[in-house]
Protein backbone atom coordinates (compact mmCIF):
# COMPACT_ATOMS: atom_id res chain seq x y z
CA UNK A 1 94.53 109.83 168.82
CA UNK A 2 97.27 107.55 167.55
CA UNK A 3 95.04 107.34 164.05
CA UNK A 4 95.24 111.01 163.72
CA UNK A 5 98.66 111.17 164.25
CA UNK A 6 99.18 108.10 161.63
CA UNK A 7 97.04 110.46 159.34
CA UNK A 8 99.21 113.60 160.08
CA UNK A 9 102.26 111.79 159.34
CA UNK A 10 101.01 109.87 156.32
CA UNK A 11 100.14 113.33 155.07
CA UNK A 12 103.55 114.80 155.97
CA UNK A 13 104.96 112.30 154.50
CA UNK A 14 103.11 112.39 151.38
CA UNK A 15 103.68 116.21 150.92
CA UNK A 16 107.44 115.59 151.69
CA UNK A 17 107.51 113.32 148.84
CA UNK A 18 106.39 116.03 146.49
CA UNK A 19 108.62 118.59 147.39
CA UNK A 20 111.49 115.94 147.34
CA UNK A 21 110.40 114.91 143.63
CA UNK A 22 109.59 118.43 142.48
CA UNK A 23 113.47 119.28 141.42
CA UNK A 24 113.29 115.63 139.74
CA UNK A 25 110.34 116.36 137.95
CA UNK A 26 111.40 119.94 137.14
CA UNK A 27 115.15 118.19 135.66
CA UNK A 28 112.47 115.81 133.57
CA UNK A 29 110.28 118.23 132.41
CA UNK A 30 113.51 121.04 131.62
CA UNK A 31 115.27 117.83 129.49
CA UNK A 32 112.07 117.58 127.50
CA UNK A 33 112.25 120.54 126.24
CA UNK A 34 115.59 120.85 125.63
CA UNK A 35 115.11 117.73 123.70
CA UNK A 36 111.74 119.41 121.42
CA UNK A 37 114.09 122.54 120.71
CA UNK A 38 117.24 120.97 120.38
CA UNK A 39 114.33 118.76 117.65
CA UNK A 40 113.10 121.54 115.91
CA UNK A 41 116.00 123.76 115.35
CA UNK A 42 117.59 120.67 113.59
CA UNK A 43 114.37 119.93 111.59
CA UNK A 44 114.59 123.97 110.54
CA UNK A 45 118.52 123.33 109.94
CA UNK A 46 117.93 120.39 107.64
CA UNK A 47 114.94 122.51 106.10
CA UNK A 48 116.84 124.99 105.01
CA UNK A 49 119.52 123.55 104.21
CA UNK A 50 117.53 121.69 101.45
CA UNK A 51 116.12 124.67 100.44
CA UNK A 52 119.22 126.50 99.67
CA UNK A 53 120.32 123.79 97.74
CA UNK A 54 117.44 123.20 95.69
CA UNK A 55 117.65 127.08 95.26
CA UNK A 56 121.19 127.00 94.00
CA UNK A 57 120.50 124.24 91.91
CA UNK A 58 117.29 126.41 90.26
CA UNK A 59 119.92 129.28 90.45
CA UNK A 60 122.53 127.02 88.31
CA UNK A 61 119.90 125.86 85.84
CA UNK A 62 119.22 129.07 85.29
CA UNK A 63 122.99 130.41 84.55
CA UNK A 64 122.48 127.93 81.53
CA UNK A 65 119.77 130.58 80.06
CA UNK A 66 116.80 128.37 79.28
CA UNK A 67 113.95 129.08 76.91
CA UNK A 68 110.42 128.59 77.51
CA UNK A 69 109.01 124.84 76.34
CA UNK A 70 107.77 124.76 72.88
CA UNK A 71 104.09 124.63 72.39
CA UNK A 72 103.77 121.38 71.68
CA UNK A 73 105.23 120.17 75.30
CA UNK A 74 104.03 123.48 77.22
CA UNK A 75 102.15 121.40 79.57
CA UNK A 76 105.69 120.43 80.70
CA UNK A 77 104.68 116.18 79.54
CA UNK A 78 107.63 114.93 76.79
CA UNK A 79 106.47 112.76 73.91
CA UNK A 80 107.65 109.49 74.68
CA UNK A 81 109.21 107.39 71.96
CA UNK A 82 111.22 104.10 71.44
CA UNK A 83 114.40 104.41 69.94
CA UNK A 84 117.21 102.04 69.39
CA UNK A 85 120.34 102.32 70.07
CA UNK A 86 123.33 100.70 68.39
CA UNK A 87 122.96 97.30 69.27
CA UNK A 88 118.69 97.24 69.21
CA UNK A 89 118.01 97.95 72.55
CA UNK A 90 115.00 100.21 72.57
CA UNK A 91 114.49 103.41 74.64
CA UNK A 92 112.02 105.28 76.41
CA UNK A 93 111.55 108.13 78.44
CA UNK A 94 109.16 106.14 80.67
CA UNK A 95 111.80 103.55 81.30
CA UNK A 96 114.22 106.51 82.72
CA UNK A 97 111.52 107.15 85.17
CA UNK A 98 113.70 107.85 88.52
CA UNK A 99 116.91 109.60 87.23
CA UNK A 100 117.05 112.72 85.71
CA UNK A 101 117.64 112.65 81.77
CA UNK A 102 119.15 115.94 79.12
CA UNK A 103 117.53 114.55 76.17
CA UNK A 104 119.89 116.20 73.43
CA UNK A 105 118.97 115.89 69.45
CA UNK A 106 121.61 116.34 67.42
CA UNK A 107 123.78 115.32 64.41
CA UNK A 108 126.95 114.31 62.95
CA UNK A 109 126.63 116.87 60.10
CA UNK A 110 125.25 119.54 62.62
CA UNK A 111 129.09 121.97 63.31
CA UNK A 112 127.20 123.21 66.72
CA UNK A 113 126.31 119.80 67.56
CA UNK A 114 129.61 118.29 67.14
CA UNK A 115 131.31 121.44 69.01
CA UNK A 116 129.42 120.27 72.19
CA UNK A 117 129.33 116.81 72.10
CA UNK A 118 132.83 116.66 73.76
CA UNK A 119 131.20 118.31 76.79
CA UNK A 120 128.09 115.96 76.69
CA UNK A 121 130.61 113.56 77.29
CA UNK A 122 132.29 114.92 79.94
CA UNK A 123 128.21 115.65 81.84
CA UNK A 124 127.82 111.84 81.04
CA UNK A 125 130.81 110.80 83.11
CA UNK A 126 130.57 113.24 86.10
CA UNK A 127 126.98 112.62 86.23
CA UNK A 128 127.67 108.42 86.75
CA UNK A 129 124.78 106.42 87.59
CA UNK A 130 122.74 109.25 88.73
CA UNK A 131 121.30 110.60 85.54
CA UNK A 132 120.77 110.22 81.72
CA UNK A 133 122.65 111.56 78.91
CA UNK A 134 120.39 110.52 75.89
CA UNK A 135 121.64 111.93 72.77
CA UNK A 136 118.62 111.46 69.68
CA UNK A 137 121.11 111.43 66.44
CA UNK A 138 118.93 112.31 63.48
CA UNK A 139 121.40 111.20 61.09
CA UNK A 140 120.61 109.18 57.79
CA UNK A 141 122.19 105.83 58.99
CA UNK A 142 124.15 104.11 61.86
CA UNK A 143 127.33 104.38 59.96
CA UNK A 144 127.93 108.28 60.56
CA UNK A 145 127.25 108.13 64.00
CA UNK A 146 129.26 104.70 64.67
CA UNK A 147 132.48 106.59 62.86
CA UNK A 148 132.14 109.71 65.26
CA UNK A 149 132.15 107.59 68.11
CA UNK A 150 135.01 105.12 67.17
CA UNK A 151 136.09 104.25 70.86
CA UNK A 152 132.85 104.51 72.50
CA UNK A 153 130.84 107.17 74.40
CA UNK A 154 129.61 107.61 77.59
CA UNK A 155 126.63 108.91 76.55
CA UNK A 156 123.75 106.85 75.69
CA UNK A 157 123.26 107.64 71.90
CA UNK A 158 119.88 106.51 70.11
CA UNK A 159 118.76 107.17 66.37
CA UNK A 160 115.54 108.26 65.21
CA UNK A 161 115.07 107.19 61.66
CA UNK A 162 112.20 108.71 61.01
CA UNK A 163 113.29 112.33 62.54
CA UNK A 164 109.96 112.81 63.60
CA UNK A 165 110.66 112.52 67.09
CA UNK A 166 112.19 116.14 67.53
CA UNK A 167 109.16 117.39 65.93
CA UNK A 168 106.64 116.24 68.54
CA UNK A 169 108.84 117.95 70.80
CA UNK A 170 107.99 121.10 69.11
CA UNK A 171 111.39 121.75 67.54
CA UNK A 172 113.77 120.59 64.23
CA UNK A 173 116.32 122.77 64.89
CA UNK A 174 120.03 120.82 66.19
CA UNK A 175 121.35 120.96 68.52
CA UNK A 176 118.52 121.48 71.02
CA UNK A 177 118.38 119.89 75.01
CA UNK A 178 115.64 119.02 77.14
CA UNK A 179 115.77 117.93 80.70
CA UNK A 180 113.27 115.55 82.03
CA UNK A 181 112.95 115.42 85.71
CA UNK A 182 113.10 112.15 87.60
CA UNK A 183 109.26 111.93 87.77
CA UNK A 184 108.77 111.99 83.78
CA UNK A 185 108.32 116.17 83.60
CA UNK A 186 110.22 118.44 81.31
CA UNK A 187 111.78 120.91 83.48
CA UNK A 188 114.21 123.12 81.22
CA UNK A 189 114.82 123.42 77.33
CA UNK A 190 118.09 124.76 76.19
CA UNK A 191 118.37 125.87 72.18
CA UNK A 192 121.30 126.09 71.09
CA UNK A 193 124.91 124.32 72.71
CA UNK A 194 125.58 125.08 75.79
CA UNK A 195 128.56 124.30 78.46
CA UNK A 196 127.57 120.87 79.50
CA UNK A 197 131.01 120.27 81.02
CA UNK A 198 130.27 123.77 83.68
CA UNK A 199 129.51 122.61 87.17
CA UNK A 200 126.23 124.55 86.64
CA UNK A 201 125.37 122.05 83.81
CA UNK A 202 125.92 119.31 86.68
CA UNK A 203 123.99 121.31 89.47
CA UNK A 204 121.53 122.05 87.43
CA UNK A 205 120.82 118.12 86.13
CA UNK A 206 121.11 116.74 90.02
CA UNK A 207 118.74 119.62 90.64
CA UNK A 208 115.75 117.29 88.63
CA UNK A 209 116.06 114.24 90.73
């Protein structure tokens, strides 16, 4: 007799115990998913946010009219080249891997080229450390393009000698822009000046990282 009562009460007291957690468990359970929304409407938040941006950064690239890649770099991969710049050191699109670059050819002699340059300048500094103005002179010698820059440029200005590198870029018409994308992949080409110094021209650049 006293075992069954022993039982009975165990058994009370065991079902007592649930009902006394079940609001605690109910709080637990409620808080986790609170928790998973409160997690996925954030993840959706940051989601689109991204989106947009990269959409108003297409948007911007797009306000700067590009043309379609010449047929020599339609499969969107530049023709790398080394190129020195005024005091030897050689450059390379592969060794810009990670930033952005607007790959510019140009001239001293070139009126549209010159007309633009002062907004190149102005990309180069807004744009800091976090992409490449590389500016391919296709002038006969250093000397022209040392005398247009007399104080120094923020751009980074190389020369190509030979002026074949425009040419296996599909083009030998000045001044024309490329931009490269941070993985190595021509993204826009531009014929023609354009207004670098526009924050387009900057959305559109940070757009390629």
């Amino acid at each position: 007799m006293a075992k069954n009562l022993s039982t009975q009460s165990d058994s009370a007291g065991t079902q007592s115990s649930l009902r006394a957690g079940t609001p605690k468990n109910k709080r637990l359970a409620g808080a986790i998913i609170v928790a998973l929304f409160t997690g996925w409407v954030t993840a959706r938040f940051f989601v689109s946010a991204h989106d947009t941006i990269a959409a108003t950064r297409e948007n911007a690239c797009r306000a700067l009219e590009p043309s379609p890649l010449p047929q020599a770099v339609a499969n969107g991969l530049p023709a790398d080249f080394k190129l020195p710049d005024a005091t030897g050191k050689m450059w390379s699109l592969a060794d810009l891997k990670g930033r952005p670059v607007l790959l510019n050819f140009w001239a001293t002699w070139c009126p549209p080229c010159v007309e633009e340059m002062p907004a190149l300048e102005t990309l180069a500094e807004q744009l800091g450390n976090d992409a490449v103005v590389l500016a391919v002179s296709v002038d006969d010698d250093w000397d022209a393009v040392r005398r247009f820059f007399p104080k120094g440029t923020p751009i980074s200005v190389v020369w190509d000698e030979s002026k074949t590198v425009p040419k296996s870029f599909g083009t030998d018409k000045y001044p024309e822009s490329f931009l490269v994308d941070a993985s190595g992949k021509l993204r826009h080409y531009f014929v023609n000046k354009r207004k670098w110094d526009s924050g387009e021209a900057r959305d559109c650049i940070l757009g390629a990282r």
